[in-house]
C-alpha atoms as a PDB file:
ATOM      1  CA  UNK A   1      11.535 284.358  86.530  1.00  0.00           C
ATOM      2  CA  UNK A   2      12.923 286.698  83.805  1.00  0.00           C
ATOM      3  CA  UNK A   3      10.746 287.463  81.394  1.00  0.00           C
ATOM      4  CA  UNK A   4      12.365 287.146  77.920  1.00  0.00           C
ATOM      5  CA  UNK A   5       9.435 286.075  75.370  1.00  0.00           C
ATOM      6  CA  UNK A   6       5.719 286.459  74.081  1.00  0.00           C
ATOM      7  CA  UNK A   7       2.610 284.010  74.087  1.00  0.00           C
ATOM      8  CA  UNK A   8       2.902 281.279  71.942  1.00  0.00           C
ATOM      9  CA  UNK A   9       1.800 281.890  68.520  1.00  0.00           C
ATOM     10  CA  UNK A  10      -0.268 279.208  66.167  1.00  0.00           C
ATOM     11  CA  UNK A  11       3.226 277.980  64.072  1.00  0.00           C
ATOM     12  CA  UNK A  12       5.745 275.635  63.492  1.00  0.00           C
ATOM     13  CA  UNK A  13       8.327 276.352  65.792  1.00  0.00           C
ATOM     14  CA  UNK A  14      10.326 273.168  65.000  1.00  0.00           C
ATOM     15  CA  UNK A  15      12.875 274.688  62.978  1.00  0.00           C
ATOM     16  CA  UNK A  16      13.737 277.194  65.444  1.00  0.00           C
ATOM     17  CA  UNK A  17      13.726 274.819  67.864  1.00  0.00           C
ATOM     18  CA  UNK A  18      16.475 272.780  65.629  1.00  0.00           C
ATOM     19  CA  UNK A  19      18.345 276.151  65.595  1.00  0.00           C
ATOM     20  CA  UNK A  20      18.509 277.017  69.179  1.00  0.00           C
ATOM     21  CA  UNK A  21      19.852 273.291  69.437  1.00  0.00           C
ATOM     22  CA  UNK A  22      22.521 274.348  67.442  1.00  0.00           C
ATOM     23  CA  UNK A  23      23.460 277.461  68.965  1.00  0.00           C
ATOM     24  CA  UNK A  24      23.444 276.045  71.938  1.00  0.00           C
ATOM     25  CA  UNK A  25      25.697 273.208  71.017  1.00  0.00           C
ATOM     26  CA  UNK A  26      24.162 270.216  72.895  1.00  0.00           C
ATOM     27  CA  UNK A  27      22.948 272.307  76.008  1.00  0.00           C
ATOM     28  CA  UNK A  28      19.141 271.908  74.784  1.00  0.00           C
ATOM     29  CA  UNK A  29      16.440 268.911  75.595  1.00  0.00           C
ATOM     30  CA  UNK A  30      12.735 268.786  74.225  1.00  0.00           C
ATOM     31  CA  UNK A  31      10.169 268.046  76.440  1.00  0.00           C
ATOM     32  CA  UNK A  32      12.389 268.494  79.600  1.00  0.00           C
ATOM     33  CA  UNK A  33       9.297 268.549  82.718  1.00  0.00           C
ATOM     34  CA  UNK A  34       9.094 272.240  84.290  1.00  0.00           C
ATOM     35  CA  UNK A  35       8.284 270.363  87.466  1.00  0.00           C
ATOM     36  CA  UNK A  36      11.949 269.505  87.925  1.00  0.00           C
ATOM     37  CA  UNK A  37      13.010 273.112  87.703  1.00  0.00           C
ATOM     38  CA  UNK A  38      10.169 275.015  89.801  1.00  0.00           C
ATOM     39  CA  UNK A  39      10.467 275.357  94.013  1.00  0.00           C
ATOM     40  CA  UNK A  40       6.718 274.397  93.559  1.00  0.00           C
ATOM     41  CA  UNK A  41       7.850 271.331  92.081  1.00  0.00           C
ATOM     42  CA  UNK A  42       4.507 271.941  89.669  1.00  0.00           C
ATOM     43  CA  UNK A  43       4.721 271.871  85.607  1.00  0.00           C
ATOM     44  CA  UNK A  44       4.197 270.511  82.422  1.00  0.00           C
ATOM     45  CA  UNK A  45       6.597 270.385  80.008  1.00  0.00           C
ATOM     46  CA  UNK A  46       8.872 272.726  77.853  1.00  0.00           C
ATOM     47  CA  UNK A  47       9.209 272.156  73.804  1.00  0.00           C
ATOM     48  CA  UNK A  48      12.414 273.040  74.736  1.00  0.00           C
ATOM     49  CA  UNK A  49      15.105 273.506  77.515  1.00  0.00           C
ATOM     50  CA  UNK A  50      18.199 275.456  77.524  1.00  0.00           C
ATOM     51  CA  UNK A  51      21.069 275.887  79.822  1.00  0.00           C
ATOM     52  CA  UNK A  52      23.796 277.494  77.730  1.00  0.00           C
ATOM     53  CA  UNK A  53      26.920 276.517  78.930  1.00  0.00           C
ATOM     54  CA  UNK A  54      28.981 279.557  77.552  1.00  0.00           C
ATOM     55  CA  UNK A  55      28.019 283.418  77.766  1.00  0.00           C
ATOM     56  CA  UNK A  56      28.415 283.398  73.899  1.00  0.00           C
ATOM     57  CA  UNK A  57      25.857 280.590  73.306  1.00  0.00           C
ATOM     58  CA  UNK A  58      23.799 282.129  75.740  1.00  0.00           C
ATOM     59  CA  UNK A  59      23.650 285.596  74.578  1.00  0.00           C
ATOM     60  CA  UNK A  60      23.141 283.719  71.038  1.00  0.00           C
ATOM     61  CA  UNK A  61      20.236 281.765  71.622  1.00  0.00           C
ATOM     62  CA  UNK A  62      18.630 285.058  73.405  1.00  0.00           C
ATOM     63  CA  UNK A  63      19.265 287.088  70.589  1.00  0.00           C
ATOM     64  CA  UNK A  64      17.791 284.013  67.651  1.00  0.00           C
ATOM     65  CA  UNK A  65      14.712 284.493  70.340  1.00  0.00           C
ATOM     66  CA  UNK A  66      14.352 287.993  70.550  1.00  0.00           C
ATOM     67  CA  UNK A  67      14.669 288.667  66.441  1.00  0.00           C
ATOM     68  CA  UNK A  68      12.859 285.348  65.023  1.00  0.00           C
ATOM     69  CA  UNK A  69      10.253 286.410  67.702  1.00  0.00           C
ATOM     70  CA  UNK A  70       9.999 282.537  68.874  1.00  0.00           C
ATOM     71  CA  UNK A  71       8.434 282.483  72.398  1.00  0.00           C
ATOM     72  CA  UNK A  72      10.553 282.322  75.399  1.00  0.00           C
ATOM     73  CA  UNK A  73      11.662 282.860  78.922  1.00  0.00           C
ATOM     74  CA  UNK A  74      14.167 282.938  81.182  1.00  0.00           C
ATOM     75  CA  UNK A  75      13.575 280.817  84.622  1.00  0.00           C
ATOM     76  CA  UNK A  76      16.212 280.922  87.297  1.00  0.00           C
ATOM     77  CA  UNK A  77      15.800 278.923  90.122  1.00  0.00           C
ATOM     78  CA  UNK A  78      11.857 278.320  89.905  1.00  0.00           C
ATOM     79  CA  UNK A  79      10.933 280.698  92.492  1.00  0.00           C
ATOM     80  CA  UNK A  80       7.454 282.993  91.766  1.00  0.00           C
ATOM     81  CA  UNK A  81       6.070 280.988  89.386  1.00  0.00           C
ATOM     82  CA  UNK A  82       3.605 278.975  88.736  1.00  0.00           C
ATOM     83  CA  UNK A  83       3.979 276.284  85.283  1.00  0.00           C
ATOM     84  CA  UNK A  84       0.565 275.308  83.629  1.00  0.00           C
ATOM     85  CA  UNK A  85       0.176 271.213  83.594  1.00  0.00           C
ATOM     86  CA  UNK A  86       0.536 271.502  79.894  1.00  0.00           C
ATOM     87  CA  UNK A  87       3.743 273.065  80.275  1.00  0.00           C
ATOM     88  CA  UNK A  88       5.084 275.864  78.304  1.00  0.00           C
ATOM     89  CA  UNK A  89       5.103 276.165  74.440  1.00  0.00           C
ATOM     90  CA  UNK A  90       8.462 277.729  73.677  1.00  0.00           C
ATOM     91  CA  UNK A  91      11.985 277.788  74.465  1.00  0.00           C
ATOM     92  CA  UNK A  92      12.845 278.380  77.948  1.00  0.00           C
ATOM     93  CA  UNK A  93      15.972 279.200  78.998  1.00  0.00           C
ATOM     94  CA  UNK A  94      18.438 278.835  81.687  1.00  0.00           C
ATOM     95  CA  UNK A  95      21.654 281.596  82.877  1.00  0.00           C
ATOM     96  CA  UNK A  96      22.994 279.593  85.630  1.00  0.00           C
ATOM     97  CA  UNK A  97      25.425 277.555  83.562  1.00  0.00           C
ATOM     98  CA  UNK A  98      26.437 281.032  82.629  1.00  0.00           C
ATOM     99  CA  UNK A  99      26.563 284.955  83.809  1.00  0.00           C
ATOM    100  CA  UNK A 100      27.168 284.036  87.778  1.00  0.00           C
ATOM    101  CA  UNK A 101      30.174 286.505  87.601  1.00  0.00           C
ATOM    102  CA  UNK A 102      30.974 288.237  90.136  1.00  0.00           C
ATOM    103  CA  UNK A 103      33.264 291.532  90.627  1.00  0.00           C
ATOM    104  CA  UNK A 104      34.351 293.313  93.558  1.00  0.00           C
ATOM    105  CA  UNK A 105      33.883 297.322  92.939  1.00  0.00           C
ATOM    106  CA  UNK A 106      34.870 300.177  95.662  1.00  0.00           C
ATOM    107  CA  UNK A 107      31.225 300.849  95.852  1.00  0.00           C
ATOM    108  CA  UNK A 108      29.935 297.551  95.576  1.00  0.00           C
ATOM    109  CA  UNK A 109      30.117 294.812  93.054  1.00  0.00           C
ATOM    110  CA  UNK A 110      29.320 293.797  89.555  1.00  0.00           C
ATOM    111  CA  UNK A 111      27.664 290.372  89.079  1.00  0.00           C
ATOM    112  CA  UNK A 112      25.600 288.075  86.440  1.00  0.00           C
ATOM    113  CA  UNK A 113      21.978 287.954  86.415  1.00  0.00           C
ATOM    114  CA  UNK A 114      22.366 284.409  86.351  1.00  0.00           C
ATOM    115  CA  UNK A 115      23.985 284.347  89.866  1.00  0.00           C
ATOM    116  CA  UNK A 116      22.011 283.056  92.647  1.00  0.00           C
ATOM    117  CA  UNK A 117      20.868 285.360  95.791  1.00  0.00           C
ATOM    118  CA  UNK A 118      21.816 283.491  98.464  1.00  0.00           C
ATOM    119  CA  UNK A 119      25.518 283.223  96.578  1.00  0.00           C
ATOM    120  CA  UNK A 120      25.535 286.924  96.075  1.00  0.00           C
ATOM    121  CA  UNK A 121      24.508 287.517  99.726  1.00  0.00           C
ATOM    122  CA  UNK A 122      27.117 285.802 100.811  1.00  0.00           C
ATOM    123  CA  UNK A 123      29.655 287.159  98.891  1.00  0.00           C
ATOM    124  CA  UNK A 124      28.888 290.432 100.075  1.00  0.00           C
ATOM    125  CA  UNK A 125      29.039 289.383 103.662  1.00  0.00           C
ATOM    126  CA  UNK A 126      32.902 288.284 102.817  1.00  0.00           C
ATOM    127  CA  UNK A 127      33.476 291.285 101.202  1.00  0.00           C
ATOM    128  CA  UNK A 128      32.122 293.617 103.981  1.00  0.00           C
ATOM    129  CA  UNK A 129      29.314 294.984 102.005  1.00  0.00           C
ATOM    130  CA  UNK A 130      26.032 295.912 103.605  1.00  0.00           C
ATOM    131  CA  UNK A 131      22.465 296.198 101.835  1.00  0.00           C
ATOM    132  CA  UNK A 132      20.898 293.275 100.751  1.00  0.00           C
ATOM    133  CA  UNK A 133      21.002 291.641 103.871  1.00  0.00           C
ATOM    134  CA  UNK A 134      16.964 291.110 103.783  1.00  0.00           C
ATOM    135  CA  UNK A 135      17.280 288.491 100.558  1.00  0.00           C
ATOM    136  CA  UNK A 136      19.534 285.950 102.556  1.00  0.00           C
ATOM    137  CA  UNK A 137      16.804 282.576 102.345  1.00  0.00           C
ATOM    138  CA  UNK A 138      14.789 283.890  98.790  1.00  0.00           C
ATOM    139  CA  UNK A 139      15.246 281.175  96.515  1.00  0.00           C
ATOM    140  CA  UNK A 140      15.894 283.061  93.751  1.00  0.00           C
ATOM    141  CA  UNK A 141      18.459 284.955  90.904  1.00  0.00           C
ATOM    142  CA  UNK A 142      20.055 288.070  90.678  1.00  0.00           C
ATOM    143  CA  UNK A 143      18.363 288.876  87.309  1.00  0.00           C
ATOM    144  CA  UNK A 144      14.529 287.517  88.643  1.00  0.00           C
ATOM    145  CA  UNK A 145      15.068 289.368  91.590  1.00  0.00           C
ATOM    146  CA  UNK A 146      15.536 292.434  89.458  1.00  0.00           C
ATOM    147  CA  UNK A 147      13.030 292.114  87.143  1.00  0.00           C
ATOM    148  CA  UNK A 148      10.021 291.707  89.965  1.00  0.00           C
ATOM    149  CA  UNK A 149      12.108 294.301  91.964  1.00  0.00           C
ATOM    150  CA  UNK A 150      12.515 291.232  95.191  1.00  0.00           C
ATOM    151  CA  UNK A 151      11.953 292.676  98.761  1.00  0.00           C
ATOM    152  CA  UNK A 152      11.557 292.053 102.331  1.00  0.00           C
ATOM    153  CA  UNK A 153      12.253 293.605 105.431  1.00  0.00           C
ATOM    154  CA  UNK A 154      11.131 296.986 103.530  1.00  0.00           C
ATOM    155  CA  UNK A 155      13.803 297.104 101.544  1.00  0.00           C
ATOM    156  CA  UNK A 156      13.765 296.339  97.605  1.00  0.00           C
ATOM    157  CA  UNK A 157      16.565 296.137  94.598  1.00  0.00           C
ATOM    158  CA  UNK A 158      15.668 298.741  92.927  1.00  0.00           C
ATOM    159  CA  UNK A 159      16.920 300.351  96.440  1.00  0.00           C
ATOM    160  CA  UNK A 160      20.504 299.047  95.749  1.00  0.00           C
ATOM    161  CA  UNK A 161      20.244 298.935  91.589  1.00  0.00           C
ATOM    162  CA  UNK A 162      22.935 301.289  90.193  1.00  0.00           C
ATOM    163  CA  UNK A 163      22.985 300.450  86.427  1.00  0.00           C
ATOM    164  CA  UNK A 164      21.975 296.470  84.869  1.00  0.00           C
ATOM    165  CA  UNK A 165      22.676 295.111  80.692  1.00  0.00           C
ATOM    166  CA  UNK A 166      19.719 293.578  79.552  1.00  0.00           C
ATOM    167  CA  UNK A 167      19.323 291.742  76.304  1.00  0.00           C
ATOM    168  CA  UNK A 168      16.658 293.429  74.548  1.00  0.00           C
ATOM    169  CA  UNK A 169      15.274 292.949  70.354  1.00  0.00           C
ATOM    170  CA  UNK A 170      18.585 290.909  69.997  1.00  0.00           C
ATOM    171  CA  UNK A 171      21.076 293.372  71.611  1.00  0.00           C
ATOM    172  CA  UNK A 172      22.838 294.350  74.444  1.00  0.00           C
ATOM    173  CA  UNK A 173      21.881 297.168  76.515  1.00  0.00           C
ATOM    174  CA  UNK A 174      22.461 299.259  79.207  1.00  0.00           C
ATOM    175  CA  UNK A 175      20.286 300.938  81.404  1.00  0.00           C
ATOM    176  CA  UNK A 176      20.839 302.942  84.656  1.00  0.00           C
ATOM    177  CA  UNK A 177      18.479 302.053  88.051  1.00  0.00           C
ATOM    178  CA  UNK A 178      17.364 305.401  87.766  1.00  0.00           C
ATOM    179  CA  UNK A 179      15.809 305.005  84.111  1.00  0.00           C
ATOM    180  CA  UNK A 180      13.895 302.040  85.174  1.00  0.00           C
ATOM    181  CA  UNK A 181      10.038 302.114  86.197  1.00  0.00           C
ATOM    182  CA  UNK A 182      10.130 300.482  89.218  1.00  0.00           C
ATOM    183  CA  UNK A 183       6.760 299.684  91.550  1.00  0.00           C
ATOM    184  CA  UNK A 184       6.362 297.234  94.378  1.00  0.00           C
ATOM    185  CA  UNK A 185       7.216 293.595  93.088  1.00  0.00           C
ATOM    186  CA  UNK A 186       7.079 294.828  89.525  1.00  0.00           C
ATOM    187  CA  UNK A 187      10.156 296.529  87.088  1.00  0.00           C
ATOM    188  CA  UNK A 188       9.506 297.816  83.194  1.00  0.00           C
ATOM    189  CA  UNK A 189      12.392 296.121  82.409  1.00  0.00           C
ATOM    190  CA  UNK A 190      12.826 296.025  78.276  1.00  0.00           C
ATOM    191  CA  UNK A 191      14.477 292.428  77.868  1.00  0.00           C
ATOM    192  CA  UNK A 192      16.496 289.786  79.980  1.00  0.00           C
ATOM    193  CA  UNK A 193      18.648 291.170  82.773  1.00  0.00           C
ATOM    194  CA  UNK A 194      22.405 290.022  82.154  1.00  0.00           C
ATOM    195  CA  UNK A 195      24.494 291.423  84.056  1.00  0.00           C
ATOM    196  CA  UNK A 196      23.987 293.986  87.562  1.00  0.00           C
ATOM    197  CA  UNK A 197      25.914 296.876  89.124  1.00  0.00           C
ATOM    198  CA  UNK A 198      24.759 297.312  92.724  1.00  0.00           C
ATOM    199  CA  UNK A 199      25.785 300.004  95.019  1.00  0.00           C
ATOM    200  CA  UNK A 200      26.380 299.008  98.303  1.00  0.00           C
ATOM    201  CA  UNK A 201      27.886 300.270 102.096  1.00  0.00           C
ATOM    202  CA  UNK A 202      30.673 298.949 103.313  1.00  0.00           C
ATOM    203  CA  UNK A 203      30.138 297.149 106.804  1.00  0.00           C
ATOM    204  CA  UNK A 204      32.322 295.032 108.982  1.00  0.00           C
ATOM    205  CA  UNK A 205      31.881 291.241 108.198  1.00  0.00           C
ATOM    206  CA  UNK A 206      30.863 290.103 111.287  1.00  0.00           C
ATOM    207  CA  UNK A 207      27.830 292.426 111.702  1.00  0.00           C
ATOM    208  CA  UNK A 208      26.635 291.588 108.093  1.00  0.00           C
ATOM    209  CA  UNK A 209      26.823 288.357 108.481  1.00  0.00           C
ATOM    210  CA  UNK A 210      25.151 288.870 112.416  1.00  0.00           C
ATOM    211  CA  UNK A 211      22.240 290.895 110.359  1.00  0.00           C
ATOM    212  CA  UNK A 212      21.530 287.847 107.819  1.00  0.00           C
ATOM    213  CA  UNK A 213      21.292 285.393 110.873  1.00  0.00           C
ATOM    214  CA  UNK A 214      18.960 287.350 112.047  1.00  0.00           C
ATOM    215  CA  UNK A 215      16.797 287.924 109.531  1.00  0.00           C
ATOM    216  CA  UNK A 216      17.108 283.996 108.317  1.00  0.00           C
ATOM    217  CA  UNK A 217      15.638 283.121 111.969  1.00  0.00           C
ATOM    218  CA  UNK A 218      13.044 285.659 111.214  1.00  0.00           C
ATOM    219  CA  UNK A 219      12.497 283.954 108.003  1.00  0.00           C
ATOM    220  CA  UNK A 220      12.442 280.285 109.306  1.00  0.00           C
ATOM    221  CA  UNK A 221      10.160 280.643 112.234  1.00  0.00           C
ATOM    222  CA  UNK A 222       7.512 282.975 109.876  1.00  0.00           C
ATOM    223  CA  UNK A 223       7.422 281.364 106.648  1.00  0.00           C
ATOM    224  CA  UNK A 224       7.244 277.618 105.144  1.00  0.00           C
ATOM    225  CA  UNK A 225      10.866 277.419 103.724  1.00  0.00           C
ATOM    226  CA  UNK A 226      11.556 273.876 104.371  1.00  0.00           C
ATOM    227  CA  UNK A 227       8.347 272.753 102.047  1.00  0.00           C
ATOM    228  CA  UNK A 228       7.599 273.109  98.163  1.00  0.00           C
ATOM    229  CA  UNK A 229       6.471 276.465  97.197  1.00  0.00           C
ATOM    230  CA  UNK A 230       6.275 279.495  95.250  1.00  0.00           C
ATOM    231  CA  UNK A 231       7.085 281.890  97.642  1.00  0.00           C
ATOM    232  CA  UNK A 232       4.523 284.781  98.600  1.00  0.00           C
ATOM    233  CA  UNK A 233       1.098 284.159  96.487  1.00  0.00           C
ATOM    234  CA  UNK A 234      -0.161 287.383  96.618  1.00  0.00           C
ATOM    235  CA  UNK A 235       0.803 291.119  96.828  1.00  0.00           C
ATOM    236  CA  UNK A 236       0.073 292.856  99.933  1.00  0.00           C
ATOM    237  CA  UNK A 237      -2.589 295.767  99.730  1.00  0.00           C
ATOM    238  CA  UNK A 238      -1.594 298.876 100.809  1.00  0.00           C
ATOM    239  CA  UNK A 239      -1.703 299.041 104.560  1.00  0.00           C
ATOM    240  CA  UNK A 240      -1.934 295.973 105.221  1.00  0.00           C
ATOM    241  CA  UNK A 241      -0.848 292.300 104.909  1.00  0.00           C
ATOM    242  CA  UNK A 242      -2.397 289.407 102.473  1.00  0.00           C
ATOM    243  CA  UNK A 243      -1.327 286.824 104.806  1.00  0.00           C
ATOM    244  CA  UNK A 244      -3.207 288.305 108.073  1.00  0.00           C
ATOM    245  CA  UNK A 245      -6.181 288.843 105.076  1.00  0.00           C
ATOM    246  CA  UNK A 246      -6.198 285.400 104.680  1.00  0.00           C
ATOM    247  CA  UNK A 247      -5.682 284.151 108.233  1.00  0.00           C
ATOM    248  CA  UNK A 248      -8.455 286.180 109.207  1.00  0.00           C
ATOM    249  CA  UNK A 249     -10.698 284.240 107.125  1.00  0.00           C
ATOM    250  CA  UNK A 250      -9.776 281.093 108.746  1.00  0.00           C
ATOM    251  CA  UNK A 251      -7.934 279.421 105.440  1.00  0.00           C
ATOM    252  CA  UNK A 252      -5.064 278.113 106.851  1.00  0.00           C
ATOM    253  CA  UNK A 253      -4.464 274.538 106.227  1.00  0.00           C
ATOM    254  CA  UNK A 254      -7.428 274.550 103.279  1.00  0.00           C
ATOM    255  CA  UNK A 255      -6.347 272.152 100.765  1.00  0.00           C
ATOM    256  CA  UNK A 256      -7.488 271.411  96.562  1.00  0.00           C
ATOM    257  CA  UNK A 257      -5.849 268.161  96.386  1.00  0.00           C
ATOM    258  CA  UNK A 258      -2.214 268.480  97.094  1.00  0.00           C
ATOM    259  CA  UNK A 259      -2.071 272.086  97.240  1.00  0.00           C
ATOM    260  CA  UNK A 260      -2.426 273.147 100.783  1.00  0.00           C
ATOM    261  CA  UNK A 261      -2.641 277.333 102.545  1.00  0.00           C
ATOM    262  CA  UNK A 262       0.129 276.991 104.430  1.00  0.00           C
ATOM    263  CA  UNK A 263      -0.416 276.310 107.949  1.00  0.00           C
ATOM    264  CA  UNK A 264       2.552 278.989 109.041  1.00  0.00           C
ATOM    265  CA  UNK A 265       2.163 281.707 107.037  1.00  0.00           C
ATOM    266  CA  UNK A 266      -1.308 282.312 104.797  1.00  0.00           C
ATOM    267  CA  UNK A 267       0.213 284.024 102.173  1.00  0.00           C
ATOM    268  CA  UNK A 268       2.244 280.821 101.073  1.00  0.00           C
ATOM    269  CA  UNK A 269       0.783 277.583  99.028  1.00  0.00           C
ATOM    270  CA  UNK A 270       2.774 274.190  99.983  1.00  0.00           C
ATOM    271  CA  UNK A 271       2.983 271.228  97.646  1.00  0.00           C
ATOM    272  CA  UNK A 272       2.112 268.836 100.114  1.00  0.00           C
ATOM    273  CA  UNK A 273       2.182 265.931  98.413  1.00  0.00           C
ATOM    274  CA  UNK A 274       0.812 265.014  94.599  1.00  0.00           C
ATOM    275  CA  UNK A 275      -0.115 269.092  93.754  1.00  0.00           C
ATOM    276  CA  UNK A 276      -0.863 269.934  90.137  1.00  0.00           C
ATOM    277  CA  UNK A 277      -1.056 273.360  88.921  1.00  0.00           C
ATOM    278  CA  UNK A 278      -4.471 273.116  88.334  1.00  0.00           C
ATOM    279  CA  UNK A 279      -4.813 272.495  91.529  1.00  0.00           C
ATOM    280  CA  UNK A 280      -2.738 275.501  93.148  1.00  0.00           C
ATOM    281  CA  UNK A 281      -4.689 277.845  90.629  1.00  0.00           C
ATOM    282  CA  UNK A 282      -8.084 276.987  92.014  1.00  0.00           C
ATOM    283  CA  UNK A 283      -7.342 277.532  95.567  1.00  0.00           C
ATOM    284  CA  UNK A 284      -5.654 280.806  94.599  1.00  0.00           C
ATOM    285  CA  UNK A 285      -9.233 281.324  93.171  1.00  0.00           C
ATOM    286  CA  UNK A 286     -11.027 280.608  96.275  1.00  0.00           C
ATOM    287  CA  UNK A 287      -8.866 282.330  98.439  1.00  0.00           C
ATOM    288  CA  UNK A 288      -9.232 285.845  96.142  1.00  0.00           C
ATOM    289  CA  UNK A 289     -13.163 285.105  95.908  1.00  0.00           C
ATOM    290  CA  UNK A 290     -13.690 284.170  99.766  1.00  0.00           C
ATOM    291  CA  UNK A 291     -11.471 287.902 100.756  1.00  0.00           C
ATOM    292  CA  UNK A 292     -13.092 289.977  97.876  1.00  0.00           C
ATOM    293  CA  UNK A 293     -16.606 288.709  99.389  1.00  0.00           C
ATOM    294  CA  UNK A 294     -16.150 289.439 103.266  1.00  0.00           C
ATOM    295  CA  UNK A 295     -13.633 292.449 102.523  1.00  0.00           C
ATOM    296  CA  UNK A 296     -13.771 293.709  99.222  1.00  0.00           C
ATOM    297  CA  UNK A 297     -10.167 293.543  98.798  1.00  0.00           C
ATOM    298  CA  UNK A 298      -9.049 292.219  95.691  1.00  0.00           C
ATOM    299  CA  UNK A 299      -5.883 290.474  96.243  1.00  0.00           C
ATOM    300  CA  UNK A 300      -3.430 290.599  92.916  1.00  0.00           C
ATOM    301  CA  UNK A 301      -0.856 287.714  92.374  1.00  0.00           C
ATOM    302  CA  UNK A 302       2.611 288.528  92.931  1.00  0.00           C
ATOM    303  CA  UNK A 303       3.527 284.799  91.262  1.00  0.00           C
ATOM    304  CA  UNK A 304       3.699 284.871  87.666  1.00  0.00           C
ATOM    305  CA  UNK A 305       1.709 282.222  86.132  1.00  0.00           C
ATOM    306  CA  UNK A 306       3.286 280.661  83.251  1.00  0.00           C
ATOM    307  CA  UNK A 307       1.675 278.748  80.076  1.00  0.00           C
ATOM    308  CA  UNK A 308      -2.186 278.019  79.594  1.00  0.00           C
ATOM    309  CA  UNK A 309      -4.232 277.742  82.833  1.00  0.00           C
ATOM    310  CA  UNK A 310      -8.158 277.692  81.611  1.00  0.00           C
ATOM    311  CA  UNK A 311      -9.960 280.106  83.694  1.00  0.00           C
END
C-alpha cells in the first residue's frame, strides 16, 4: 500500500466524492468491498473506489485529494495490509489502470509505480538486468514496494532506488534515493510514488532468470504463497527472526475463527476459510502478548492496518 491520505475527519465528504467521480470520468464506484482487492481477501468497504484509467485523471484525482485534504490512499495489489470490517472512510485509489510504464535505460530502467513486481522482475530478466532478483513471488507494486522499502534475501529497494516522482500537496515531485529516509520496511516518503528510476547491473538472461528460480523455490517451499494472506505479519527484531519467535512458542496452526498462524511459516496469517479482520487483529494480539510474556520481545507489525480496528 501507498500511503496517499489522512484519518478520516467528522464531514461531509459527499461532494468530493461527486468530484473525484468526475475527474475520474466513470472509473469510480461507492461502496466497492476492500475484500475483493486485498491478498487477505479481508475488508469492509470503501466510500469510494478509483481506478483511473488515464495518467491525467489519475494524477487529477490525487492532486483534488491532496489540496481539498479529503482522506485517501493508494492500494496496489492488496499485499501488507490489513482493511478494518467497516472498511475505509475515504477515497481509495488504484494506479494499475495507469503508470505501469516501463523504459529501458543503459543503467537500468524507468517504470510506473503502478507496475506490478513480478512484471517488473521479469522485464528485467529479458532485458539482462540483475538486482531485484529477491522480489520475484511478492505480490506487490513498484510504488508499495518503495514506500515500505520491500526486501528479502537481504537485499531492499532502497538498495537499487536511484531517483522516484511522487505526488505530494497536489504536485509533482522529484526526489533522489539518496534524499530519502530509508529504515528496514519503512521509507519517509512525502506523497504517492509515481513513477521509479532504478539502477541496475547488467547480467546475462539466463543466469537472472536461473537466480529468480531459485529464489521462487526458496520462496514456495518456506512460505504460504498458494493461500490468502498478507504477507509477513511482523518485523523481525534485530538478530533474529519473528517467525522462529513464534514457532518457538508453539503457535503454529492457532486459529481466531478463520484466521489461522500459518502452519509453514509463523510469521504469516492464512485466511483459511470465513476470516474477518477482526479476527486476524486479535490473533496478531495474542501472538505479540504470548512472545512479549515468555521473551520480552515486542514484536512491531510490518502490515499496515487500514481503517478503524477497536483496540
Amino acid at each position: 500500500m501507498n500511503r496517499g491520505g489522512q484519518t478520516a475527519q467528522d464531514r461531509d465528504l459527499a461532494p468530493a466524492y461527486r468530484q473525484i467521480e468526475r475527474i475520474a470520468q466513470q472509473a469510480a464506484r461507492p461502496d466497492e468491498p476492500l475484500s475483493r482487492h486485498t491478498t487477505m481477501r479481508v475488508g469492509g468497504p470503501a466510500d469510494l473506489w478509483v481506478k483511473p484509467r488515464t495518467v491525467t485523471s489519475a494524477l487529477d484525482v490525487l492532486s483534488f485529494c491532496q489540496r481539498e485534504s479529503v482522506p485517501h490512499i493508494v492500494l496496489g495489489k492488496g499485499s501488507n495490509v490489513i482493511v478494518s470490517d467497516s472498511g475505509y472512510r475515504g477515497a481509495v485509489i488504484n494506479l494499475a489502470g495507469c503508470f505501469c510504464r516501463y523504459r529501458r535505460l543503459r543503467e537500468g530502467v524507468r517504470c510506473g509505480g503502478g507496475l506490478s513486481l513480478s512484471s517488473l522482475v521479469r522485464k528485467l530478466a529479458g532485458d539482462g538486468f540483475s538486482g531485484l532478483e529477491w522480489a520475484v513471488g511478492i505480490p506487490g507494486t513498484v510504488g508499495g514496494a518503495v514506500a515500505t522499502n520491500a526486501g528479502a534475501h537481504g537485499a531492499e529497494m532502497s538498495g537499487a532506488l536511484k531517483r522516484t516522482v511522487v505526488m505530494t500537496e497536489g504536485e509533482q515531485r522529484v526526489r533522489t534515493g539518496d534524499a530519502i529516509p530509508f529504515s528496514y520496511r519503512e521509507a519517509e516518503l512525502p506523497g504517492v510514488v509515481l513513477e521509479v528510476e532504478l539502477s541496475l547491473e547488467e547480467a546475462p538472461s539466463d543466469r537472472v532468470l536461473e537466480t529468480m528460480d531459485r529464489f521462487m523455490d526458496m520462496r514456495k517451499e518456506t512460505q504460504p504463497i498458494r493461500e490468502r494472506t498478507a504477507g509477513c505479519v511482523f518485523k523481525n527484531p534485530p538478530g533474529d527472526s519473528a517467525g522462529r519467535i513464534i514457532d518457538s512458542m508453539g503457535l503454529k496452526g492457532t486459529t481466531v475463527g478463520g484466521a489461522k498462524v500459518s502452519e509453514l511459516h509463523a510469521n504469516f496469517i492464512v485466511n483459511s476459510g470465513g476470516a474477518t479482520a477482526a479476527g486476524v487483529v486479535a490473533l496478531i494480539e495474542l501472538i505479540r502478548e504470548r512472545v512479549a510474556e515468555r521473551t520480552g520481545t515486542q514484536l512491531e507489525l510490518e502490515v499496515q492496518l487500514v481503517g478503524d480496528f477497536v483496540r
